[in-house]
C-alpha atoms as a PDB file:
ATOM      1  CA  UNK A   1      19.455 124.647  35.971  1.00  0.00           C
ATOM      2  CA  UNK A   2      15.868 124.111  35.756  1.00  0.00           C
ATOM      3  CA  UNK A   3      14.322 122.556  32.304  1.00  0.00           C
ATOM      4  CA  UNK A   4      10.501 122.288  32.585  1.00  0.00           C
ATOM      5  CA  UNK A   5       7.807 120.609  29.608  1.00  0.00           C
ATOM      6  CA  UNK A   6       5.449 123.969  28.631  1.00  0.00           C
ATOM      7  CA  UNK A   7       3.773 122.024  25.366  1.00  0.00           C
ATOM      8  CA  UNK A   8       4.082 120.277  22.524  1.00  0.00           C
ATOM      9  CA  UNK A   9       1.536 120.207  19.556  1.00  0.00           C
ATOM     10  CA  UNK A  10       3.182 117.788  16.903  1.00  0.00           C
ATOM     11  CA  UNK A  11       0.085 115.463  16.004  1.00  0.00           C
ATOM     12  CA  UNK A  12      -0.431 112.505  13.013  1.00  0.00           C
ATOM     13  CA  UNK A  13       0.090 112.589  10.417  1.00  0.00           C
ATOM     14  CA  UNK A  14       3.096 114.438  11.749  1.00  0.00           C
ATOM     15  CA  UNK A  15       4.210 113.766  14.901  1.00  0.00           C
ATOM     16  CA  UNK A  16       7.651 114.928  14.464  1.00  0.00           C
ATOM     17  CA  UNK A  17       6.850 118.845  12.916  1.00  0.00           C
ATOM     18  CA  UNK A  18       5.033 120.454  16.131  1.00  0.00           C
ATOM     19  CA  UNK A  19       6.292 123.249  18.164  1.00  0.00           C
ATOM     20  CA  UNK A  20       8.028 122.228  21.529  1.00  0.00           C
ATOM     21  CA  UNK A  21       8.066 124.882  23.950  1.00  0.00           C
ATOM     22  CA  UNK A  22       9.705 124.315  27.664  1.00  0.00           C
ATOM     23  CA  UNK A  23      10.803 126.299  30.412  1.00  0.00           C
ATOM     24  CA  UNK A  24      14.531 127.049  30.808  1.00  0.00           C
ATOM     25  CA  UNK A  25      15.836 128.662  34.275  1.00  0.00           C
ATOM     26  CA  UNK A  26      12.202 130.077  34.058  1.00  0.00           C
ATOM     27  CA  UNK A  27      12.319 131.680  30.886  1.00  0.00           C
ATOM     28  CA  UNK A  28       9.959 130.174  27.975  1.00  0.00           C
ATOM     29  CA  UNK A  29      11.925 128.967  24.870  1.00  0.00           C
ATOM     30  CA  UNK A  30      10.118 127.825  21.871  1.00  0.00           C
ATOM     31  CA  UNK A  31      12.651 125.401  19.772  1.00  0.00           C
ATOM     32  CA  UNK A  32      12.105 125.505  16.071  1.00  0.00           C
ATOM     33  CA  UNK A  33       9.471 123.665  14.102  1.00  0.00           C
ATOM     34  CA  UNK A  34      11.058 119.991  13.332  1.00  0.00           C
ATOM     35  CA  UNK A  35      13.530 120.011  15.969  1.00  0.00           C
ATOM     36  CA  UNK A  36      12.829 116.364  17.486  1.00  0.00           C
ATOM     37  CA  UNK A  37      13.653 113.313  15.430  1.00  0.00           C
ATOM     38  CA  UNK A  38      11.270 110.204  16.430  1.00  0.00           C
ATOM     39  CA  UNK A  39      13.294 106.950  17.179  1.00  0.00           C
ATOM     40  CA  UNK A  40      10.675 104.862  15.923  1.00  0.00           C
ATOM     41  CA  UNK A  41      10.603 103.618  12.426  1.00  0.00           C
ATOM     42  CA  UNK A  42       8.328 102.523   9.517  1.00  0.00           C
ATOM     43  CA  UNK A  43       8.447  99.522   7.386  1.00  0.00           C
ATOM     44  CA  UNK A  44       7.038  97.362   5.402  1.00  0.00           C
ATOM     45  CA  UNK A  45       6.076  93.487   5.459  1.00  0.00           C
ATOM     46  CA  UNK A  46       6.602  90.954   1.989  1.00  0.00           C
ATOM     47  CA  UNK A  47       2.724  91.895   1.912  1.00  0.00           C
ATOM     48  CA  UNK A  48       3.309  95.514   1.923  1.00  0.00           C
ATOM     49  CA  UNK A  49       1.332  95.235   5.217  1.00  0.00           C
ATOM     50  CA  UNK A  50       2.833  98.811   6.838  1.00  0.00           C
ATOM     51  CA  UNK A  51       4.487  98.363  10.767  1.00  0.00           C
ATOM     52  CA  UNK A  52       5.550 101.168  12.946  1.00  0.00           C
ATOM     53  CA  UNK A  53       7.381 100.925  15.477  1.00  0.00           C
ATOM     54  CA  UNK A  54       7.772 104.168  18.757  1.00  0.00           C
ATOM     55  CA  UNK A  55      10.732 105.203  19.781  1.00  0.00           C
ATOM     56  CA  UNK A  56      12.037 107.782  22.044  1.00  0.00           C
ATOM     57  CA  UNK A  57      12.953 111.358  20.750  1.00  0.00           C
ATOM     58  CA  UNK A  58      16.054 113.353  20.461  1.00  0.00           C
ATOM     59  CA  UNK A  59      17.059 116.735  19.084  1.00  0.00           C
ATOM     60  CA  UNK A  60      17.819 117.227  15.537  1.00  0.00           C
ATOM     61  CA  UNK A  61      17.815 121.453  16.086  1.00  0.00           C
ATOM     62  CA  UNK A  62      18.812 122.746  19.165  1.00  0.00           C
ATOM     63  CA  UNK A  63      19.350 126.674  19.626  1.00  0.00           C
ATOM     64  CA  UNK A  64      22.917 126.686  20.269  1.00  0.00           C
ATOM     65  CA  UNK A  65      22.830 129.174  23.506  1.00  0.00           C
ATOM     66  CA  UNK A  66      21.145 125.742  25.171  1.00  0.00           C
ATOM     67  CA  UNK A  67      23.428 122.555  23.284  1.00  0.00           C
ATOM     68  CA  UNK A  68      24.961 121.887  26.521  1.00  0.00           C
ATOM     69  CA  UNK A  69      21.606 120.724  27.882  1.00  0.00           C
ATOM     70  CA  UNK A  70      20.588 118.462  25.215  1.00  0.00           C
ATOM     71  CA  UNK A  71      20.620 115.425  27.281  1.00  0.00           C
ATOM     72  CA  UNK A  72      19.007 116.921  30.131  1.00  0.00           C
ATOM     73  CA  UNK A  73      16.128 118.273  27.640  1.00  0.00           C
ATOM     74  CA  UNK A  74      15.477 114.800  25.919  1.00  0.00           C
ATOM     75  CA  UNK A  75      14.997 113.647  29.186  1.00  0.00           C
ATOM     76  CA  UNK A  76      12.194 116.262  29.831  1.00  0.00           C
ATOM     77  CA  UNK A  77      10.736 115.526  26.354  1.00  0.00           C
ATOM     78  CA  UNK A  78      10.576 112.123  26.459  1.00  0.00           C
ATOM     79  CA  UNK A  79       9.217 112.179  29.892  1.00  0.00           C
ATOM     80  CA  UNK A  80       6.173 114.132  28.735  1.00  0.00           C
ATOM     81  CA  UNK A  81       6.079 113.230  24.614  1.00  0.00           C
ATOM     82  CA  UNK A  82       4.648 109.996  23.781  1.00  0.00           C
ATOM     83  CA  UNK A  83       7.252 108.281  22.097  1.00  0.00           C
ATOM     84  CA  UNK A  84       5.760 107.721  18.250  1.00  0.00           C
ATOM     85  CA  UNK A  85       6.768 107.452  14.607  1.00  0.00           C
ATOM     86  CA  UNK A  86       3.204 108.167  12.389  1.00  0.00           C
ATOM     87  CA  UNK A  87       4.938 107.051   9.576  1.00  0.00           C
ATOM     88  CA  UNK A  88       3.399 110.142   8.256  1.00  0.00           C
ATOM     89  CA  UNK A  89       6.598 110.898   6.301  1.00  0.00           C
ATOM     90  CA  UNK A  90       6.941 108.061   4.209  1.00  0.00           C
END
């Protein structure tokens, strides 16, 4: 089982709502829009002086035909997405 990084084009504001595309057993699947979750988080200091803090991804929306890989494809992702949280949602 082969699981290879094709692209990714989230970008800030929005890191988390790009499309990921990889290559599975050498066919090209492109996951749907918002299906990574950023482990990082936002917050804010007693000065309301913003922070944000990375994190590594994971899969909120996984086609099902490839949920038995999920681990195998975070590992891929976060081996080729910079880990981030824009705090572009809040």
């Amino acid at each position: 089982m082969g699981i290879e990084f094709v692209s990714y084009d989230g970008a800030y504001p929005n890191l988390c709502s790009g499309t990921l595309v990889l290559k599975i057993d050498g066919k090209e699947v492109t996951f749907p829009n918002y299906c990574m979750s950023s482990g990082g988080s936002v917050w804010f200091d007693e000065d309301w002086g913003e922070h944000i803090e990375d994190g590594p991804w994971t899969l909120s929306d996984i086609p099902a035909e490839y949920a038995h890989l999920k681990a195998e494809i975070e590992d891929v992702i976060n081996d080729n997405v910079s880990e981030g949280c824009c705090g572009g949602c809040i």
